[in-house]
Protein backbone atom coordinates (compact mmCIF):
# COMPACT_ATOMS: atom_id res chain seq x y z
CA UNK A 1 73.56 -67.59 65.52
CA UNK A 2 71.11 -64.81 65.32
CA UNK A 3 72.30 -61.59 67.48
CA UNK A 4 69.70 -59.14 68.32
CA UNK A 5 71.11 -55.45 68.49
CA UNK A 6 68.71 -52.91 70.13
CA UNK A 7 70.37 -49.50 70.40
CA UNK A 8 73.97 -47.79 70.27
CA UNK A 9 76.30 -49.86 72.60
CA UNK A 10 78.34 -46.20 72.74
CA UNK A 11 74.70 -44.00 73.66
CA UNK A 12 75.58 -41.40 76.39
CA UNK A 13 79.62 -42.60 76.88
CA UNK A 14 81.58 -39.20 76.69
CA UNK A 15 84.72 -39.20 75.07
CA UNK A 16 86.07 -35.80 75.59
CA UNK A 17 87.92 -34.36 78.82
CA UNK A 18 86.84 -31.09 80.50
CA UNK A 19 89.16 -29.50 78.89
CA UNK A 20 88.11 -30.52 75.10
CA UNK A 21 84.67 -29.99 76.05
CA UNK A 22 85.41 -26.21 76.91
CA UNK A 23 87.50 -25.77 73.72
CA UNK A 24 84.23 -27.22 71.61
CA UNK A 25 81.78 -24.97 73.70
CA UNK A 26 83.95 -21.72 72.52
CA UNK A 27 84.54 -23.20 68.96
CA UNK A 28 82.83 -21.12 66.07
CA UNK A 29 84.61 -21.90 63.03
CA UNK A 30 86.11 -18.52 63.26
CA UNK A 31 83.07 -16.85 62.91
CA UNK A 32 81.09 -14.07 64.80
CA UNK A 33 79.89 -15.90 68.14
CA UNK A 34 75.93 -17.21 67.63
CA UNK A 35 75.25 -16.13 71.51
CA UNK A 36 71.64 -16.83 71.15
CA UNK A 37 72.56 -20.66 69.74
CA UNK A 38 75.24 -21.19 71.67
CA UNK A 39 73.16 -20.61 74.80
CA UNK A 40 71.22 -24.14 73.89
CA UNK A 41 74.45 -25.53 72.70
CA UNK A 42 75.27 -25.34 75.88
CA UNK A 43 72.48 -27.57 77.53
CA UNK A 44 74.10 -30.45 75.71
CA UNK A 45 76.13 -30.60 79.32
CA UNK A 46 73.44 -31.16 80.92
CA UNK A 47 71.88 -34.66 81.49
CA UNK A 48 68.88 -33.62 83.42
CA UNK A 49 67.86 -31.34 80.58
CA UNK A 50 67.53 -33.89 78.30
CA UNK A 51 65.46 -36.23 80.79
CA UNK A 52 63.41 -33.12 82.06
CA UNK A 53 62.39 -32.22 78.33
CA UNK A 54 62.36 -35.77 77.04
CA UNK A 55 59.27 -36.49 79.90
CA UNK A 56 57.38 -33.20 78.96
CA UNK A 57 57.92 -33.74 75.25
CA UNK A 58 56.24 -37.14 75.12
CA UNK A 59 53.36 -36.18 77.31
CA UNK A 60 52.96 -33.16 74.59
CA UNK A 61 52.86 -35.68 71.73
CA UNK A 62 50.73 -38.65 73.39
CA UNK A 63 48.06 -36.00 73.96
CA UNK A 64 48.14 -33.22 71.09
CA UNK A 65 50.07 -35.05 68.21
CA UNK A 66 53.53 -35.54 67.03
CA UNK A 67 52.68 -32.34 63.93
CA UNK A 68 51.71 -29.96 66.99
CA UNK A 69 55.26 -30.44 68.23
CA UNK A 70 57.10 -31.11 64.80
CA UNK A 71 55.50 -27.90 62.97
CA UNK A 72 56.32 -25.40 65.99
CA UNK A 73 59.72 -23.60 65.63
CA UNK A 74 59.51 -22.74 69.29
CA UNK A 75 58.74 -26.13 70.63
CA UNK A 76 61.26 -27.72 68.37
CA UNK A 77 63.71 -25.19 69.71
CA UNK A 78 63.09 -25.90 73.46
CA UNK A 79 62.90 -29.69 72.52
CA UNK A 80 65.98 -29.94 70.07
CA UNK A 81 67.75 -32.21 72.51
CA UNK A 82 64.80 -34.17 74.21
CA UNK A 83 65.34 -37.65 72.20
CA UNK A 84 68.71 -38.13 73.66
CA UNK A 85 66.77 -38.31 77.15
CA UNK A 86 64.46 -41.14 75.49
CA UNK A 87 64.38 -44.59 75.55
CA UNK A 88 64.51 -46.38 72.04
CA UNK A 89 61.20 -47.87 73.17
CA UNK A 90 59.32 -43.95 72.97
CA UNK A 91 61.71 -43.00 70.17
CA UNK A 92 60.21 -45.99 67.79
CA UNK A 93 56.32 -45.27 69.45
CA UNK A 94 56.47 -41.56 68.57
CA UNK A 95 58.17 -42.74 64.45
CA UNK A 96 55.21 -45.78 64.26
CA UNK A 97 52.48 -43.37 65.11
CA UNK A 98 53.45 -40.85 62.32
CA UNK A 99 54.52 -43.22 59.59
CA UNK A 100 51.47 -45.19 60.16
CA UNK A 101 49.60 -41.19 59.41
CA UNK A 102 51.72 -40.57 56.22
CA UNK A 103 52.40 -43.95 54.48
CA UNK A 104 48.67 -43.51 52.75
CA UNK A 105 49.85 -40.73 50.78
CA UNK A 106 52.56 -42.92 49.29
CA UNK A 107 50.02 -43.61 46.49
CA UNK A 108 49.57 -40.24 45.28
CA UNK A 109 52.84 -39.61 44.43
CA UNK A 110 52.76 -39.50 40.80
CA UNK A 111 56.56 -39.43 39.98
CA UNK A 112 57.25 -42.94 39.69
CA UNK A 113 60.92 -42.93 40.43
CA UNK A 114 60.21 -41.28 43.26
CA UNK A 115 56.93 -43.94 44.39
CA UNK A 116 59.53 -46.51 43.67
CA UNK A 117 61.84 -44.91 46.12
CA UNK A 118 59.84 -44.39 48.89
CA UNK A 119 58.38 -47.69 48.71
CA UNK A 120 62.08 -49.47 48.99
CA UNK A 121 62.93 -46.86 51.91
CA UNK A 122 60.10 -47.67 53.82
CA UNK A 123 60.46 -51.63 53.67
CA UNK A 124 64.52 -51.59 53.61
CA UNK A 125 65.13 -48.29 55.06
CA UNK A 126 67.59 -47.49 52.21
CA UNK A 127 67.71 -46.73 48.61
CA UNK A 128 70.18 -46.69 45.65
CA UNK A 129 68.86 -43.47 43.83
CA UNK A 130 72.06 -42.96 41.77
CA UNK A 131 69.63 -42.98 38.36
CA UNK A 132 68.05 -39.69 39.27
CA UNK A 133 71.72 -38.45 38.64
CA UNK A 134 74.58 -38.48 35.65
CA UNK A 135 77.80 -37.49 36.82
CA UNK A 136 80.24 -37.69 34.71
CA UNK A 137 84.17 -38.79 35.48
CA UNK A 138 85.62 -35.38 34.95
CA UNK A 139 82.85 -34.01 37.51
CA UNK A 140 84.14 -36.20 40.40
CA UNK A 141 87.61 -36.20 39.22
CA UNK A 142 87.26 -32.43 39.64
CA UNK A 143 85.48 -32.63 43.09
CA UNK A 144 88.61 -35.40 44.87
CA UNK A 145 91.09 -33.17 43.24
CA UNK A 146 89.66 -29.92 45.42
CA UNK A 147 88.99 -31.68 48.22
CA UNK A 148 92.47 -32.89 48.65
CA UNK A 149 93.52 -29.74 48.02
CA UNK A 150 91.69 -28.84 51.33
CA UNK A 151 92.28 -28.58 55.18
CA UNK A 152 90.42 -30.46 56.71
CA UNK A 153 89.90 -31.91 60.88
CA UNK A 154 91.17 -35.23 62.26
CA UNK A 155 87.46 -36.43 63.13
CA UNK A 156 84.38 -38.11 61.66
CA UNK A 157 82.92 -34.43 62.29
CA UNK A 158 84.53 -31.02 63.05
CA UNK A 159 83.44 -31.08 66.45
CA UNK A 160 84.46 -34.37 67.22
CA UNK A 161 87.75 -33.58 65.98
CA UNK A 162 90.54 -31.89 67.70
CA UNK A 163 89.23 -28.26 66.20
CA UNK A 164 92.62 -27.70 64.35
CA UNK A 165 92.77 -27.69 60.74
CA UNK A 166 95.48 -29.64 58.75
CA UNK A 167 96.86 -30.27 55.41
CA UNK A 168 96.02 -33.90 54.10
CA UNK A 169 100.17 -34.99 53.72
CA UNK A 170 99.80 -34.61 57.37
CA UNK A 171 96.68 -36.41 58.06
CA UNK A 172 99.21 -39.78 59.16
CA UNK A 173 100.03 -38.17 62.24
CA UNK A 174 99.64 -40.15 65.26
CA UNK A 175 97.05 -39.04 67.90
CA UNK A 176 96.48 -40.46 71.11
CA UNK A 177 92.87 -40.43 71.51
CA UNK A 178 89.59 -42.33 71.67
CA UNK A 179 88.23 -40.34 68.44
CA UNK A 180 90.37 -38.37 66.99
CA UNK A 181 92.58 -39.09 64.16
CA UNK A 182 91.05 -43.15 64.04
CA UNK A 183 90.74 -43.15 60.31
CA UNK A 184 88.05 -40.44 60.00
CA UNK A 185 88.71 -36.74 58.70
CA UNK A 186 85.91 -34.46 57.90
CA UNK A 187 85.78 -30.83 55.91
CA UNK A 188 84.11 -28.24 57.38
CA UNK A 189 80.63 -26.99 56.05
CA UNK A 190 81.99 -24.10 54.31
CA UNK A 191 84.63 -25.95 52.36
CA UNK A 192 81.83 -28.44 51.52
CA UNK A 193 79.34 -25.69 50.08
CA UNK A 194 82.36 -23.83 47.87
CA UNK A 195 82.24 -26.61 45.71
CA UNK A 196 79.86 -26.35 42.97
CA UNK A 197 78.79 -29.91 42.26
CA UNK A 198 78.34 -30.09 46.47
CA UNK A 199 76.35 -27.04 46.53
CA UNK A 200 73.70 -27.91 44.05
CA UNK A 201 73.45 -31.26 45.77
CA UNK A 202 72.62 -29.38 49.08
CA UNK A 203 69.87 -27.66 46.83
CA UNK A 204 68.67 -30.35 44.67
CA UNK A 205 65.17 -30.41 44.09
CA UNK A 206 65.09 -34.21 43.45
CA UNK A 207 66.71 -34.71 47.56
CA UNK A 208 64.31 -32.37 49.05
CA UNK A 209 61.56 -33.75 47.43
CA UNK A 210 61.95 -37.69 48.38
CA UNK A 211 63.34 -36.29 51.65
CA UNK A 212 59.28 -34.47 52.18
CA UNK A 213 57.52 -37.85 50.65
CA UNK A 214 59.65 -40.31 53.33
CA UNK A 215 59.07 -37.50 56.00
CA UNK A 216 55.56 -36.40 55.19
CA UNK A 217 56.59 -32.64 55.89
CA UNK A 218 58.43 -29.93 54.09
CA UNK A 219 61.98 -30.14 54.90
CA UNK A 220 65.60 -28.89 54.65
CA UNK A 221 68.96 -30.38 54.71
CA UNK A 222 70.38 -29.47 58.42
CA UNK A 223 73.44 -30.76 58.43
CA UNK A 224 76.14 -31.02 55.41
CA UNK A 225 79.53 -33.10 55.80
CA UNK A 226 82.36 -34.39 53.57
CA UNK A 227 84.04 -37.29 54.86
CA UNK A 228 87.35 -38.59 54.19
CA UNK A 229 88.88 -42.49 55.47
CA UNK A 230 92.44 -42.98 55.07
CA UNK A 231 93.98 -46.42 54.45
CA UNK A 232 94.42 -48.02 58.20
CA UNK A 233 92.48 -50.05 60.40
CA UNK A 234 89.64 -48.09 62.46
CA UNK A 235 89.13 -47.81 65.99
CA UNK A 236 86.08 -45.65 65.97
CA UNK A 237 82.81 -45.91 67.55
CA UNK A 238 81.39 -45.61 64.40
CA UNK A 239 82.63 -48.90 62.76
CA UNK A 240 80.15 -50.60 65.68
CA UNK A 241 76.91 -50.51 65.12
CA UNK A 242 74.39 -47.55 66.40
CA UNK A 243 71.54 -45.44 65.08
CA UNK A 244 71.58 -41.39 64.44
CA UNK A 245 68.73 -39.97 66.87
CA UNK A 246 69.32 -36.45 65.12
CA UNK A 247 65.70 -36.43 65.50
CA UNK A 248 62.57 -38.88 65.24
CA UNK A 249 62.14 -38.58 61.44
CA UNK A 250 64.70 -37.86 58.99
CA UNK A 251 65.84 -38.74 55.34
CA UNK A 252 69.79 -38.40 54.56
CA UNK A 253 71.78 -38.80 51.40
CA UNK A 254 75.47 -40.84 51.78
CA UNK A 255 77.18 -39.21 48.11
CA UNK A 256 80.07 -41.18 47.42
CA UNK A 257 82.84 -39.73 45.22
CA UNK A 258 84.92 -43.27 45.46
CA UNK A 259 84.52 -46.68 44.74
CA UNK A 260 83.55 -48.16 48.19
CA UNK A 261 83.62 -51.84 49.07
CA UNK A 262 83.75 -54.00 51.77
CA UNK A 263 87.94 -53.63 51.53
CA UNK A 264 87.50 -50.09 52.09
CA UNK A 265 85.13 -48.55 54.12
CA UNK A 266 81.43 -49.56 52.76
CA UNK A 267 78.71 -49.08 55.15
CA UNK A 268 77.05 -51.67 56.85
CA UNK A 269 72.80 -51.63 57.24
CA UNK A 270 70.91 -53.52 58.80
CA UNK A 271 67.31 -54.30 56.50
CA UNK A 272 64.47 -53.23 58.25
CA UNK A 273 66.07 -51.86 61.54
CA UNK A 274 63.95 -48.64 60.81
CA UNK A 275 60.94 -50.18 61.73
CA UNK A 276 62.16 -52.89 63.96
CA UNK A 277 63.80 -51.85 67.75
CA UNK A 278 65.25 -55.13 68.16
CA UNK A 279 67.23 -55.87 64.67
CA UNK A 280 68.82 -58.94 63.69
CA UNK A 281 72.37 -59.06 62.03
CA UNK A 282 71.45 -62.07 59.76
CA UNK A 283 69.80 -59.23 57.83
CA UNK A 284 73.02 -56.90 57.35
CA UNK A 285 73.68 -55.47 53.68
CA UNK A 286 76.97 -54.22 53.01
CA UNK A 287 76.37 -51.31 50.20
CA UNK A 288 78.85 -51.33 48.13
CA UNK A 289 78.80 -49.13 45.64
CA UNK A 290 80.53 -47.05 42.39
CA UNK A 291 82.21 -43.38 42.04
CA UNK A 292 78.93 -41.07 41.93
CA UNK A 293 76.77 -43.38 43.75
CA UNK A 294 74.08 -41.58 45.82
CA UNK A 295 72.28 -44.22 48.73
CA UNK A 296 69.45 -42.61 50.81
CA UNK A 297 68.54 -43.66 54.11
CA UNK A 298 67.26 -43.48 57.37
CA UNK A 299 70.02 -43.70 59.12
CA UNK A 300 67.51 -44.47 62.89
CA UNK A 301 68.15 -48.27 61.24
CA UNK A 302 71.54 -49.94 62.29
CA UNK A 303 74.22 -49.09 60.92
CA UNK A 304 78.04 -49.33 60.74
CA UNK A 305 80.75 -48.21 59.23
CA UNK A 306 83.77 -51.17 58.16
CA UNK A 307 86.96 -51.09 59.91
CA UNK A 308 88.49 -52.45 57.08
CA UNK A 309 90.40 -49.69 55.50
CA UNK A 310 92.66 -52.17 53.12
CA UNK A 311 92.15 -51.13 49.39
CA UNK A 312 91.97 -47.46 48.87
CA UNK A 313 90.67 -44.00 50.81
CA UNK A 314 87.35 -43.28 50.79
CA UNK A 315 85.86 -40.02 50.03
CA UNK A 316 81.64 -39.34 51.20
CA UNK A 317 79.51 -36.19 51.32
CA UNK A 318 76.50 -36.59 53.64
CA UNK A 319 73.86 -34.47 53.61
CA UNK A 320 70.99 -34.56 55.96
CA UNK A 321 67.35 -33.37 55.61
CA UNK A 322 64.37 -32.98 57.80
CA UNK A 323 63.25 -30.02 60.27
CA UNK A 324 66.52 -27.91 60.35
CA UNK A 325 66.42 -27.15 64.49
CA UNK A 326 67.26 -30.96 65.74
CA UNK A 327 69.89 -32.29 67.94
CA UNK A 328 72.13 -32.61 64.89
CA UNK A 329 72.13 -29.36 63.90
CA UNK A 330 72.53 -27.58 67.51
CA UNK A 331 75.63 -30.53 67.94
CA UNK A 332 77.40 -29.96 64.54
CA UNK A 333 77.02 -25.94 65.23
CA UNK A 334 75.59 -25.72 61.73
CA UNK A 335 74.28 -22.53 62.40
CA UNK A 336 77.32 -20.94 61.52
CA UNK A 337 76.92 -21.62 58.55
CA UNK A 338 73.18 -22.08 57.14
C-alpha cells in the first residue's frame, strides 16, 4: 500500500504550558540578555505574525525575486518567521523557482567530489560524504569520552528541554511530559564548540563549500547541536515523520560519532521528498551508518527519526548551514552564542 505523506502531522501543535513558554522566553543560557533578539523571539507567540508576514513575503518574492528577499539582512530579519505562516504548497513554489535558477551552475563546479555530491543531493536529497573526512578511532573515542563527561538538557534541543542542566547518570529520570526526557538529550552550543574536533567541523571549508553549491549563495552554519539517544523506546514527535522549515533553502550535516542502525536510532528519509510535496513511503531509506560517518541533507525532505532505541545510545552533532537569520536560529536562541 502506497501512503502519501504531505507535511508534518505535528505543524503548529504546541507542547508547552504558559508557564514553560515564559521560562523559555526569559532563558539565555546564562548569558547577558540579547534585548534586541529577544524582541523577535518573542513574535514566535504570535500566530497572526507569521500569517501577516507570510502574505507580504510571497507577494515580495512573486514580483521582485526570491535573491531580493534572501540577500537583504533587513528583510530576512523582519521575515525570519514568515514560512511557518505558509502552506507547503508556497514553501515548495518559492524552493522550485530558485533551484530551477541555480542547478545550471552545477556543471561548473570543478571539484569532482563535490559535482558528485551535489548531483546525489539534488536527485536523493541526501549524501554520504564521509570520504571528504579521516577520523581516526582515538579522535571519536576522545570526542564520546568529553561529551559524557558533560551536562547536558533532557530535550532533542535546549529549548525544547526543560532548561535545567543534568549530569548523564541522571539522564534515566522519569519526566512526565510530551517532550521532555522521551529519549532525546541535547548539549548546549557552547559545550558543542569547546570541543576541538566539533569546532573545526563548524568551520570546515569542505561543509561550507557544498553547503554554497546546493544553496547557490554564500552561507554559514546557523545552528550547531549535539545530540544524545539513550537506550528506551521513543515517544517523540520526532520519530514521526515531518520536514525542518528552518527556512526555504538549506544544506545540514548529521555527524555521527556512533554506529547507528535501524536497532538504534538511524534516521529515516524519504528519496526525493525534497522536490516532491506529496512523498511516498515506498521510497524510505533508513541510513545506517559507521562511527565518523558524516550524511548531508536537506532535511525540507521527510524525515524521521526510529523509535527503536534497542542496541546501544546514539551520539549525533548536527550542524546547519544557510543564511544565519532564519526561523531556526531566532528558535534555538543561537545568538547567544555565534
Amino acid at each position: 500500500m502506497n501512503t502519501k505523506i504531505k507535511y508534518s502531522p505535528n505543524k503548529n501543535k504546541n507542547f508547552y504550558s504558559l508557564k514553560e513558554i515564559l521560562n523559555k522566553i526569559f532563558f539565555t543560557f546564562n548569558k547577558k540578555r540579547k534585548f534586541f533578539f529577544e524582541f523577535f523571539y518573542l513574535l514566535f507567540a504570535f500566530k497572526i505574525y507569521h500569517k501577516i508576514s507570510a502574505i507580504i513575503l510571497n507577494f515580495l518574492i512573486r514580483y521582485f525575486g526570491y535573491n531580493f528577499y534572501n540577500n537583504s539582512k533587513i528583510l530576512r530579519l523582519i521575515f525570519f518567521s514568515s514560512i511557518r505562516g505558509m502552506s507547503i504548497d508556497e514553501i515548495f513554489e518559492i524552493r522550485k523557482n530558485h533551484f530551477k535558477k541555480i542547478e545550471k551552475n552545477d556543471k561548473y563546479i570543478s571539484n569532482k567530489d563535490y559535482k558528485h555530491i551535489i548531483e546525489e543531493i539534488r536527485k536523493n536529497g541526501f549524501s554520504d560524504i564521509s570520504k571528504l573526512f579521516n577520523f581516526s578511532e582515538k579522535n571519536i573515542d576522545d570526542l564520546i569520552k568529553y561529551f559524557y563527561s558533560q551536562k547536558l538538557y533532557n530535550g532533542h534541543d535546549p529549548l525544547q528541554s526543560d532548561l535545567k542542566k543534568t549530569h548523564y547518570d541522571q539522564i534515566n529520570k522519569k519526566v512526565e511530559h510530551d517532550i521532555f526526557g522521551k529519549g532525546y538529550f541535547s548539549y548546549d552550543v557552547e559545550t558543542s564548540l569547546k570541543n576541538d574536533l566539533v569546532n573545526l567541523l563548524f568551520n570546515n571549508i569542505h561543509l561550507k563549500n557544498l553547503a554554497n553549491h546546493y544553496c547557490g549563495f554564500q552561507t554559514e552554519p546557523y545552528t550547531l547541536s549535539t545530540m544524545l539517544n539513550i537506550k528506551k523506546d521513543i515517544n517523540h514527535p520526532v520519530a514521526e515523520y515531518h520536514r525542518d522549515t528552518d527556512d526555504f533553502i538549506s544544506l545540514s550535516y548529521f555527524i555521527y560519532w556512533t554506529r547507528t542502525n535501524k536497532d538504534n536510532g538511524a534516521t529515516k528519509y524519504i528519496i526525493g521528498s525534497h522536490r516532491d510535496k506529496y512523498a511516498d513511503t515506498n521510497n524510505e531509506k533508513i541510513l545506517e551508518v559507521k562511527p565518523g560517518s558524516i550524511i548531508a541533507g536537506d532535511w525540507m525532505g521527510l524525515h524521521s527519526g526510529n523509535s527503536k532505541m534497542q542496541d546501544s545510545e546514539r551520539l549525533i552533532t548536527m550542524i546547519r548551514f544557510g543564511k544565519k537569520i532564519n526561523q531556526s536560529y531566532m528558535q534555538t536562541k543561537s545568538y547567544y552564542f555565534f
